[in-house]
C-alpha atoms as a PDB file:
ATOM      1  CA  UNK A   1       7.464  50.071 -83.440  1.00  0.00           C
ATOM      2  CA  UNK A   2       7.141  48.753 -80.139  1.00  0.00           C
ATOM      3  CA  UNK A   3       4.053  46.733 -80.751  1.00  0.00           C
ATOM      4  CA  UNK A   4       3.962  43.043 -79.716  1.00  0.00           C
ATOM      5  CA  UNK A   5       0.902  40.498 -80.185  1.00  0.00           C
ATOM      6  CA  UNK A   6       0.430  37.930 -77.723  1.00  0.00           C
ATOM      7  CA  UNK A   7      -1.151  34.647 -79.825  1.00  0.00           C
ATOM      8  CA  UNK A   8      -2.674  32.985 -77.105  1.00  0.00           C
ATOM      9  CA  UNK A   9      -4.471  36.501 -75.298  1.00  0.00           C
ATOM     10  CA  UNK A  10      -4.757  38.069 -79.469  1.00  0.00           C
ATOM     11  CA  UNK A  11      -4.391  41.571 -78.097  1.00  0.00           C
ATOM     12  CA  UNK A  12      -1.869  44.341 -79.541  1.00  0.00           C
ATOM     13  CA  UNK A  13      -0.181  46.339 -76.720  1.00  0.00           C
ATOM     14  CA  UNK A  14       1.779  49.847 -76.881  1.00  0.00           C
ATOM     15  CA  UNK A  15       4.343  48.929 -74.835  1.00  0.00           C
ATOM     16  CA  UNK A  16       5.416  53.127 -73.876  1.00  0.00           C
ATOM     17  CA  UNK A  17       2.052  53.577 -72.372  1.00  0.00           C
ATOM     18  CA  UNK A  18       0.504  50.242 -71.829  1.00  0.00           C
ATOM     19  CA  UNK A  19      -2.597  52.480 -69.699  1.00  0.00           C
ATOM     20  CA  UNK A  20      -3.492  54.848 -72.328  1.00  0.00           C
ATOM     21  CA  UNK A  21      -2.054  53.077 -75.464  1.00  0.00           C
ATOM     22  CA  UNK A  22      -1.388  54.054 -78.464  1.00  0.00           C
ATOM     23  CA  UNK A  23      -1.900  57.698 -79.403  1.00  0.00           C
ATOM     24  CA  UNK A  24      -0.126  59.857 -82.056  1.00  0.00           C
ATOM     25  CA  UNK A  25       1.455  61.761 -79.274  1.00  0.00           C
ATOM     26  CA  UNK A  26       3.085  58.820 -77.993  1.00  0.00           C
ATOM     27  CA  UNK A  27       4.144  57.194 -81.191  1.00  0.00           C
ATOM     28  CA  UNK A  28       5.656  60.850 -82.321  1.00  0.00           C
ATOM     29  CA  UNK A  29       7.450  60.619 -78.670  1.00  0.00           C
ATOM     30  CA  UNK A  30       9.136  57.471 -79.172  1.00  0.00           C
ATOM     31  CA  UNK A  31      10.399  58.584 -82.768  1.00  0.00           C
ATOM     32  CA  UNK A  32      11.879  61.679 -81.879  1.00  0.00           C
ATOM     33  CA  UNK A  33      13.070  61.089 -78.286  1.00  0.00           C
ATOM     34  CA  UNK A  34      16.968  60.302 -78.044  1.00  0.00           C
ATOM     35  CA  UNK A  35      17.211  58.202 -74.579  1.00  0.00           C
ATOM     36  CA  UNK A  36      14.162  56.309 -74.678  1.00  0.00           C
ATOM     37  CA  UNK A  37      13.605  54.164 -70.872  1.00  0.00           C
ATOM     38  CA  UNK A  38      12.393  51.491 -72.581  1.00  0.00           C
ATOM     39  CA  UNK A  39      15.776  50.934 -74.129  1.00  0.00           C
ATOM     40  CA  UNK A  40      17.497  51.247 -71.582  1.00  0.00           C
ATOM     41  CA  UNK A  41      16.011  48.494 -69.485  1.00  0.00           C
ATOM     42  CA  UNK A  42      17.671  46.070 -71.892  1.00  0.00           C
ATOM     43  CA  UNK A  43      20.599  46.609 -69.107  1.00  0.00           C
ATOM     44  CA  UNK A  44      18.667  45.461 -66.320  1.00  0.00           C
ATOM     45  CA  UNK A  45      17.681  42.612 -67.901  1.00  0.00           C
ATOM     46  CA  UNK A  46      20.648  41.258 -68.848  1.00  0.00           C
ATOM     47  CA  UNK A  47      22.164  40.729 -65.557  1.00  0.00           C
ATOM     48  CA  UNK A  48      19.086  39.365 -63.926  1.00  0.00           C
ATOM     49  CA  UNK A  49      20.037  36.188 -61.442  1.00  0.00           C
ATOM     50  CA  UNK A  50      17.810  33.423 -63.199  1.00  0.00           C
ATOM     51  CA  UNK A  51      19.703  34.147 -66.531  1.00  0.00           C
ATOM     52  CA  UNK A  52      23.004  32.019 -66.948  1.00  0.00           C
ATOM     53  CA  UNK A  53      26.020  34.062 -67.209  1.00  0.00           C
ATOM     54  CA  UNK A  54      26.925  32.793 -70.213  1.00  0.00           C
ATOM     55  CA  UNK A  55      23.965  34.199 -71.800  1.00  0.00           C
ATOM     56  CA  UNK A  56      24.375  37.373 -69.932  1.00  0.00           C
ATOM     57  CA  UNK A  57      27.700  37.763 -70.894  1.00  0.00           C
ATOM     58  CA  UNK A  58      26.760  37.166 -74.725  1.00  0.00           C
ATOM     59  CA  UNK A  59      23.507  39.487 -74.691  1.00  0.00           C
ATOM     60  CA  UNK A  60      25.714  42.373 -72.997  1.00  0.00           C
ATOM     61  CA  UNK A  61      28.775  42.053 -75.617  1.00  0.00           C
ATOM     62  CA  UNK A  62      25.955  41.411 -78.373  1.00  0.00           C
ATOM     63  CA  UNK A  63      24.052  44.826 -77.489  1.00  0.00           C
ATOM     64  CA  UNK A  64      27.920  46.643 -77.642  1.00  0.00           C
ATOM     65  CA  UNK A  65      29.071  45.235 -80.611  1.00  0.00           C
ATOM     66  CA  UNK A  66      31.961  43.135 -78.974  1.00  0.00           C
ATOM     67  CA  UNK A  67      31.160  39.545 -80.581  1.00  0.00           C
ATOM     68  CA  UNK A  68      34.247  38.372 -82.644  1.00  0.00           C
ATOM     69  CA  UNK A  69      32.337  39.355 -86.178  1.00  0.00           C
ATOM     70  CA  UNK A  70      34.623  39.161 -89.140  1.00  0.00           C
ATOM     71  CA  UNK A  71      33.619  43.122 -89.385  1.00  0.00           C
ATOM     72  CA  UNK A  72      35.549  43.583 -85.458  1.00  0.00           C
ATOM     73  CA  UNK A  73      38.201  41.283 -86.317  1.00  0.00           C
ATOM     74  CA  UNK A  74      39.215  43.206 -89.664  1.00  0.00           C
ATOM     75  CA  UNK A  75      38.870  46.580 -87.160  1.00  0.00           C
ATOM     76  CA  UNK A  76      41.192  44.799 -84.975  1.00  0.00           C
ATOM     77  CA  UNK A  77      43.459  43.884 -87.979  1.00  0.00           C
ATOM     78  CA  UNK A  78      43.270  40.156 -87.185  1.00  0.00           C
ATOM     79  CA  UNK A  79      41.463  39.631 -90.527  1.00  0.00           C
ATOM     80  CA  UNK A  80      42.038  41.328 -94.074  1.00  0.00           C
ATOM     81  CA  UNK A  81      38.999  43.082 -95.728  1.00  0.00           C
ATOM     82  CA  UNK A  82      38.746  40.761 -98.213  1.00  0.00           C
ATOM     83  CA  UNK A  83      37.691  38.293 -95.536  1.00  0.00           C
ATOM     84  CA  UNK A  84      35.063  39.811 -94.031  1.00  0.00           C
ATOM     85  CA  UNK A  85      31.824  38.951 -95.786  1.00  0.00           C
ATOM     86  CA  UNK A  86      29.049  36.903 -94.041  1.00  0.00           C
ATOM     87  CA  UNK A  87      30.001  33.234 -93.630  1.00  0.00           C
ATOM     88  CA  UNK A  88      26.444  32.115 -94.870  1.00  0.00           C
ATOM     89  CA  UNK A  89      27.740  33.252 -98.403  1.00  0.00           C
ATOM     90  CA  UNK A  90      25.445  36.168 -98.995  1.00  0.00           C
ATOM     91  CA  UNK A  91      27.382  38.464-100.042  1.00  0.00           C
ATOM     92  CA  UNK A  92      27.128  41.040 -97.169  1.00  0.00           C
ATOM     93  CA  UNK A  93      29.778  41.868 -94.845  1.00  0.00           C
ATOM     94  CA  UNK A  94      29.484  39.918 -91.548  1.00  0.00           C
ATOM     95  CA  UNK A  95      28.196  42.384 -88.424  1.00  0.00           C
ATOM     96  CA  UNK A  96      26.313  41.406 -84.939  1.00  0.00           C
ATOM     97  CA  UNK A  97      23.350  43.243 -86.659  1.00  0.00           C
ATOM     98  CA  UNK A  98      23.740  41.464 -89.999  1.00  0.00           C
ATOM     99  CA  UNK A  99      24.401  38.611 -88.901  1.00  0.00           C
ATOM    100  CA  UNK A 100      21.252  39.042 -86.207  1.00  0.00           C
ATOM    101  CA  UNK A 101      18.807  40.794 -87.842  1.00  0.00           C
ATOM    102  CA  UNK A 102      19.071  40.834 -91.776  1.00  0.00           C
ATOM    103  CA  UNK A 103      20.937  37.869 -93.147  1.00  0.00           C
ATOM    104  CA  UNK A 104      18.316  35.651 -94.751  1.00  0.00           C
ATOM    105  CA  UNK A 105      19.868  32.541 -93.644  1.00  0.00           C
ATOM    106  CA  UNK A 106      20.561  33.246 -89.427  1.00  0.00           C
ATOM    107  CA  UNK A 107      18.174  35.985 -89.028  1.00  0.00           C
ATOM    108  CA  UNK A 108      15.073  33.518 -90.080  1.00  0.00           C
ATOM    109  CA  UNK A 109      15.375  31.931 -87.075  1.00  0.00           C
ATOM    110  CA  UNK A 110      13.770  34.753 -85.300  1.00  0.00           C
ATOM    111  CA  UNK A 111      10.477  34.207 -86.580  1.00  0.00           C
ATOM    112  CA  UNK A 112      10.863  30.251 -85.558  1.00  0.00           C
ATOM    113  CA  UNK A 113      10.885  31.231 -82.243  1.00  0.00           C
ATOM    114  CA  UNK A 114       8.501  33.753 -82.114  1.00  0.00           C
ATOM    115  CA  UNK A 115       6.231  30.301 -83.552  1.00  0.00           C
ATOM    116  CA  UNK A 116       7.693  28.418 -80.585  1.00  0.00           C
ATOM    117  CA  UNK A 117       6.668  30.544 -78.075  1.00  0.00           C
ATOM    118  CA  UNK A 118       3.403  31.622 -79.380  1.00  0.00           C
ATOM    119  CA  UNK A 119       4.565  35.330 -80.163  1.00  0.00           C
ATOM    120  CA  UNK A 120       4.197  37.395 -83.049  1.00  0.00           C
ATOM    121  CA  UNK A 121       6.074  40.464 -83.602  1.00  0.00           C
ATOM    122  CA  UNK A 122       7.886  42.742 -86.444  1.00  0.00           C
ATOM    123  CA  UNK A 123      11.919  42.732 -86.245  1.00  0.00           C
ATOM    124  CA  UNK A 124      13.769  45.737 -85.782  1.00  0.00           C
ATOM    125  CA  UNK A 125      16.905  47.058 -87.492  1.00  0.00           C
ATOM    126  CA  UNK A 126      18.583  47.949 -84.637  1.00  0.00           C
ATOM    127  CA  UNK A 127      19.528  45.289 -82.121  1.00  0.00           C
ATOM    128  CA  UNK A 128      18.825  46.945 -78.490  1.00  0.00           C
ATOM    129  CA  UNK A 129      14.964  47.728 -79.852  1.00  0.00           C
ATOM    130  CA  UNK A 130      14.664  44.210 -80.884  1.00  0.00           C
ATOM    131  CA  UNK A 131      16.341  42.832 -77.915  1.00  0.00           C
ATOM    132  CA  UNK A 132      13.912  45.256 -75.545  1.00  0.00           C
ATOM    133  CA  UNK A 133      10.834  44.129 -77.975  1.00  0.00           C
ATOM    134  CA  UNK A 134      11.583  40.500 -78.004  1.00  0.00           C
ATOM    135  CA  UNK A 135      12.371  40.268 -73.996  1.00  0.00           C
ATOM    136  CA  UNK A 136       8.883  42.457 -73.433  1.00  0.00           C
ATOM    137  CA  UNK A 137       6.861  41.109 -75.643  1.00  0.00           C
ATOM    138  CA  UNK A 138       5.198  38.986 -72.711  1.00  0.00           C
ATOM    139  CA  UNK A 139       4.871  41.411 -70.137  1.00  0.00           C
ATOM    140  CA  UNK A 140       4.267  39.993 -66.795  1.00  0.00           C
ATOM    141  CA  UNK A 141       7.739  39.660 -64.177  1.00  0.00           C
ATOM    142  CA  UNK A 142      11.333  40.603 -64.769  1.00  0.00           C
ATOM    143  CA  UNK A 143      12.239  37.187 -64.320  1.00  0.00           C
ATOM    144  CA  UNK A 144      10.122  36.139 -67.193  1.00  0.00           C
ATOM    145  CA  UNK A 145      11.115  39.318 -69.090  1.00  0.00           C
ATOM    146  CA  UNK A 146      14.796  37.921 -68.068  1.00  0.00           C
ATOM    147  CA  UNK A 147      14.449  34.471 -68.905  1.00  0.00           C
ATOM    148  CA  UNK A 148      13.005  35.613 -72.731  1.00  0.00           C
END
């Protein structure tokens, strides 16, 4: 779940309890529990000073489902529902987490910058876990965590 393999150190780390690591206790723990502190550092991250706030401002309505998705604009009757299916033609209707994390034609590029930056990793289905994976996933400063 919250596993993350650095390429160029080849280890594995449990991310809750990067001492100990990874137990069934733990795993069972992060399952189960509803307001998980890991997640919830996605907010401190977003807002850090080294990150444009461009990007900030996109990761933070990203992570609330604000982004102008043909699913939000037929909520906000701006679009019918006839027009809301994913602009890469697959078929699917067009969502911040579709369009993120499952269509096969934007979602890919995930895994091309994972390559880039030397990272391997399994996506999530739910965008704050992948954003708090993705942005941890190297460990080491805030700032780095920040700039990722």
């Amino acid at each position: 779940m919250l596993l993350c393999s650095l390429m160029f150190q080849n280890i594995w780390q449990w991310l809750p309890d990067i001492a100990g690591g990874y137990t069934l206790r733990t795993g069972y723990q992060v399952l189960t529990y509803q307001d998980d502190p890991i997640l919830n550092d996605s907010d401190n991250l977003i807002w850090h000073t080294q990150v444009p706030l461009k990007v900030s401002i996109l990761a933070w309505r990203l992570l609330r489902d604000r982004l102008p998705t043909k699913i939000n604009l037929q909520n906000r009757v701006i679009i019918t529902a006839a027009n809301t299916y994913c602009s890469a033609g697959c078929g699917q209707f067009e969502s911040a987490q579709h369009l993120f994390l499952h269509c096969d034609t934007f979602a890919t590029i995930w895994q091309q910058v994972r390559l880039w930056i030397g990272v391997s990793g399994v996506d999530h289905y739910n965008l704050r876990a992948h954003f708090v994976q993705f942005t941890n996933c190297l460990g080491a400063t805030r700032a780095r965590r920040s700039f990722l």
